[in-house]
C-alpha atoms as a PDB file:
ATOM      1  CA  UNK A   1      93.689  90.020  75.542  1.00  0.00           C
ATOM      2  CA  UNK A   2      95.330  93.093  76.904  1.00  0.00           C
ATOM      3  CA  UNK A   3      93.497  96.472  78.370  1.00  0.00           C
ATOM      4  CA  UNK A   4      94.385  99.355  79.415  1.00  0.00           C
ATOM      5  CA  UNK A   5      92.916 102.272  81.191  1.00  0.00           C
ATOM      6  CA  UNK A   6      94.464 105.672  82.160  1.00  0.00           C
ATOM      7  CA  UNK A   7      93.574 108.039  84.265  1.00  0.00           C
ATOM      8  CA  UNK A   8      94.791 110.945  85.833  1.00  0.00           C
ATOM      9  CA  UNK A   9      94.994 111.782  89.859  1.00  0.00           C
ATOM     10  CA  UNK A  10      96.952 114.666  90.351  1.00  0.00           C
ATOM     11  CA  UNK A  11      95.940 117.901  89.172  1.00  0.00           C
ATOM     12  CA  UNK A  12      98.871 118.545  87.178  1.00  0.00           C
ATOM     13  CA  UNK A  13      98.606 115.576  85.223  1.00  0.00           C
ATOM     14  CA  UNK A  14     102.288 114.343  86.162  1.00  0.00           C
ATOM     15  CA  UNK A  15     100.751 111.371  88.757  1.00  0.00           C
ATOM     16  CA  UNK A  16      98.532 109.240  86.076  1.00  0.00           C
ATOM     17  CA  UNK A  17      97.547 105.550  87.354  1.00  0.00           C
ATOM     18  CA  UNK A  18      97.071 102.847  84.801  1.00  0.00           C
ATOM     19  CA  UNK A  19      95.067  99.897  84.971  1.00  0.00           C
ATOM     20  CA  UNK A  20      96.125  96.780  82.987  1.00  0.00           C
ATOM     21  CA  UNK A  21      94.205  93.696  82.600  1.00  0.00           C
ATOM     22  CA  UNK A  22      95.754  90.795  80.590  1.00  0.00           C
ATOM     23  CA  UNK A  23      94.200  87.526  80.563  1.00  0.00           C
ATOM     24  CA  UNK A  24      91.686  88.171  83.312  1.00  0.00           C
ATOM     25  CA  UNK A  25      93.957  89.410  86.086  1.00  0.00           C
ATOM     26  CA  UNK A  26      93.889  93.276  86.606  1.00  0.00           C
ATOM     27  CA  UNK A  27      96.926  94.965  88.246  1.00  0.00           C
ATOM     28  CA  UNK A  28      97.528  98.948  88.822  1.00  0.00           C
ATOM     29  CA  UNK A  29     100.534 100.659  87.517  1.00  0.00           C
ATOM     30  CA  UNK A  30     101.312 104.244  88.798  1.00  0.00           C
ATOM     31  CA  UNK A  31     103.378 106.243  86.261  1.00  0.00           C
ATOM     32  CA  UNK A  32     105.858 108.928  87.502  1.00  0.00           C
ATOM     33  CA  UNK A  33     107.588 111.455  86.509  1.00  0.00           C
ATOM     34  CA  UNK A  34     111.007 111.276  84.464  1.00  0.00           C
ATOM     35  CA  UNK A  35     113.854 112.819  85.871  1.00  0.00           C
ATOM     36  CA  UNK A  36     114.769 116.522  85.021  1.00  0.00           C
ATOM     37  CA  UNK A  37     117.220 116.636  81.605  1.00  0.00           C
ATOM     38  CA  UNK A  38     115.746 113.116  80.909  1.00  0.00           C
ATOM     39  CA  UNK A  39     114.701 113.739  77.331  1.00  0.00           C
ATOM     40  CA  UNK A  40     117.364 115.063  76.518  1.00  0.00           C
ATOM     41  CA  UNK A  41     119.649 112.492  76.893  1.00  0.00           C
ATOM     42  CA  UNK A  42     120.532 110.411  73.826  1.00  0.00           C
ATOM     43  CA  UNK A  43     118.760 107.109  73.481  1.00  0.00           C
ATOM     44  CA  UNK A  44     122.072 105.424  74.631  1.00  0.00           C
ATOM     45  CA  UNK A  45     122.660 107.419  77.155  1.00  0.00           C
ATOM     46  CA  UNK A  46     118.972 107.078  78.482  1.00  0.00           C
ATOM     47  CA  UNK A  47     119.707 103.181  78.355  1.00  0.00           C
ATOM     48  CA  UNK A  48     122.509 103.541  80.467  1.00  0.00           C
ATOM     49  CA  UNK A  49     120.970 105.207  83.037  1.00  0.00           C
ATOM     50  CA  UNK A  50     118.376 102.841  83.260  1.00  0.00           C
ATOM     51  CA  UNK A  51     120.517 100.188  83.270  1.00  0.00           C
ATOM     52  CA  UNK A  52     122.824 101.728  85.962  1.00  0.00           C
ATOM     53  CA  UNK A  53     119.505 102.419  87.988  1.00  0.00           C
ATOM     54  CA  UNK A  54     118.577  98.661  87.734  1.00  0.00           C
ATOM     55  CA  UNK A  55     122.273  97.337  88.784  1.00  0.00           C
ATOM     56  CA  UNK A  56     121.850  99.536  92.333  1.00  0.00           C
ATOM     57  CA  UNK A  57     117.895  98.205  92.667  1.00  0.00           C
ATOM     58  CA  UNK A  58     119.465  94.452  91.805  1.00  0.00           C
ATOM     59  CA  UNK A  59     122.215  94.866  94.260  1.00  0.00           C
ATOM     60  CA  UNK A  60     119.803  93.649  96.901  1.00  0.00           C
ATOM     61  CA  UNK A  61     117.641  91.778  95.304  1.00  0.00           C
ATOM     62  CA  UNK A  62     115.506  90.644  98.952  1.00  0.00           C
ATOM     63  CA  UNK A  63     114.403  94.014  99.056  1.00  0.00           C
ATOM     64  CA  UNK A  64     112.290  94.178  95.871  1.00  0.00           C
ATOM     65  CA  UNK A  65     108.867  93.605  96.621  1.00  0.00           C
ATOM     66  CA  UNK A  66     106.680  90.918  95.003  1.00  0.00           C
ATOM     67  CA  UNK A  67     103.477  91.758  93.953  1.00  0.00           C
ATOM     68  CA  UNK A  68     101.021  89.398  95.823  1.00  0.00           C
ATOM     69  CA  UNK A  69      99.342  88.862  92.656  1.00  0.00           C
ATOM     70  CA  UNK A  70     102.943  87.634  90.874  1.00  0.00           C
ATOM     71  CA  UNK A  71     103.028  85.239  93.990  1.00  0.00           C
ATOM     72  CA  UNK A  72      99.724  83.780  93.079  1.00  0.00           C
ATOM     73  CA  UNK A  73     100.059  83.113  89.361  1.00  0.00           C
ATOM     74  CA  UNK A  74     102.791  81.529  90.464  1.00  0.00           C
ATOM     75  CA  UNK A  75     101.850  79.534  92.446  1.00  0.00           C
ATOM     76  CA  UNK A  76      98.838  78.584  89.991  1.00  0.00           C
ATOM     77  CA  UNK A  77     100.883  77.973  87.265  1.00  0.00           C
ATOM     78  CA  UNK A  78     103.140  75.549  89.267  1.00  0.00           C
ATOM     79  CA  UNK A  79      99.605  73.918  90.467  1.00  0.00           C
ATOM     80  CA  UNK A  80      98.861  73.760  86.380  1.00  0.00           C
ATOM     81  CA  UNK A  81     102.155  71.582  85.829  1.00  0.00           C
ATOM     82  CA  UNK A  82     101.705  69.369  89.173  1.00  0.00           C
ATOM     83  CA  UNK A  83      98.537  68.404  87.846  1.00  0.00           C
ATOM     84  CA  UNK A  84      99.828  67.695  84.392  1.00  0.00           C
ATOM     85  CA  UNK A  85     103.416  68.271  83.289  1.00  0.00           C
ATOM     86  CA  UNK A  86     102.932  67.112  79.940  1.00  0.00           C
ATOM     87  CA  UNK A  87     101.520  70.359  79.185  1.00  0.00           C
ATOM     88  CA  UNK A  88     104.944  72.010  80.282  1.00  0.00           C
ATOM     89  CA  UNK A  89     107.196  73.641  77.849  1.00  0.00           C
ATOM     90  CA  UNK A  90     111.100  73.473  77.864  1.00  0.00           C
ATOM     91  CA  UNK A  91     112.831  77.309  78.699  1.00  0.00           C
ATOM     92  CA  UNK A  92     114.251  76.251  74.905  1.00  0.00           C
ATOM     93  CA  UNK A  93     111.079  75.851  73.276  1.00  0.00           C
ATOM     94  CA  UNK A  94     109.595  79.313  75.342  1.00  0.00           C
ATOM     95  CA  UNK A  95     112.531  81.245  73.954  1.00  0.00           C
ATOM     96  CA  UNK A  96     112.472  79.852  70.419  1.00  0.00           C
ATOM     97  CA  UNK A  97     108.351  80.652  70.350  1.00  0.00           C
ATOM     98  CA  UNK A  98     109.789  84.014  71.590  1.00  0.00           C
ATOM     99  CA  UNK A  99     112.227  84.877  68.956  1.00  0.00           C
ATOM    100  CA  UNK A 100     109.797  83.651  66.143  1.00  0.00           C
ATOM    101  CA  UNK A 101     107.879  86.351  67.783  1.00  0.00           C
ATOM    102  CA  UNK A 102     110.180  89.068  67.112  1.00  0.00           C
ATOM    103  CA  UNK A 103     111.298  88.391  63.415  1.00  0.00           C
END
């Protein structure tokens, strides 16, 4: 189950924080502003800047924080298959489920 909540904390509405709670586990989200001449970009061309944005954040990958939460489920989740790896899935079968998903 997924649930969100928005709400606003600047008083010109361009700060809003978003709470998200999927399966039980709550985490915030702060959404920002775009940058200026944004929307006008074509759909490609607003792909390619995102993409060039992520190539300079993934150029040094040790400096992107992890979420303490991320750590966690992690962690759990490698505690789930310790305790029983039969209940594992193959990165095959995840993607195939996946695919399925999107047809």
């Amino acid at each position: 189950m997924l649930i969100s909540h928005f709400s606003s904390d600047a008083l010109d509405g361009t700060t809003t924080k978003r709470t998200v709670t999927f399966w039980g586990r709550t985490m915030d989200c702060t959404k920002i502003s775009e940058p200026t001449g944004f929307s006008e970009l074509s759909k490609m061309e607003q792909i390619r800047y995102l993409q060039a944005l992520w190539d300079r954040i993934a150029e040094k990958p040790n400096e992107i924080p992890v979420p303490e939460s991320h750590i966690q489920l992690a962690e759990q989740r490698l505690d789930e298959y310790r305790r029983d790896p039969s209940q594992g899935r193959s990165a095959h079968n995840v993607f195939d489920r996946l695919q399925k998903k999107d047809r």
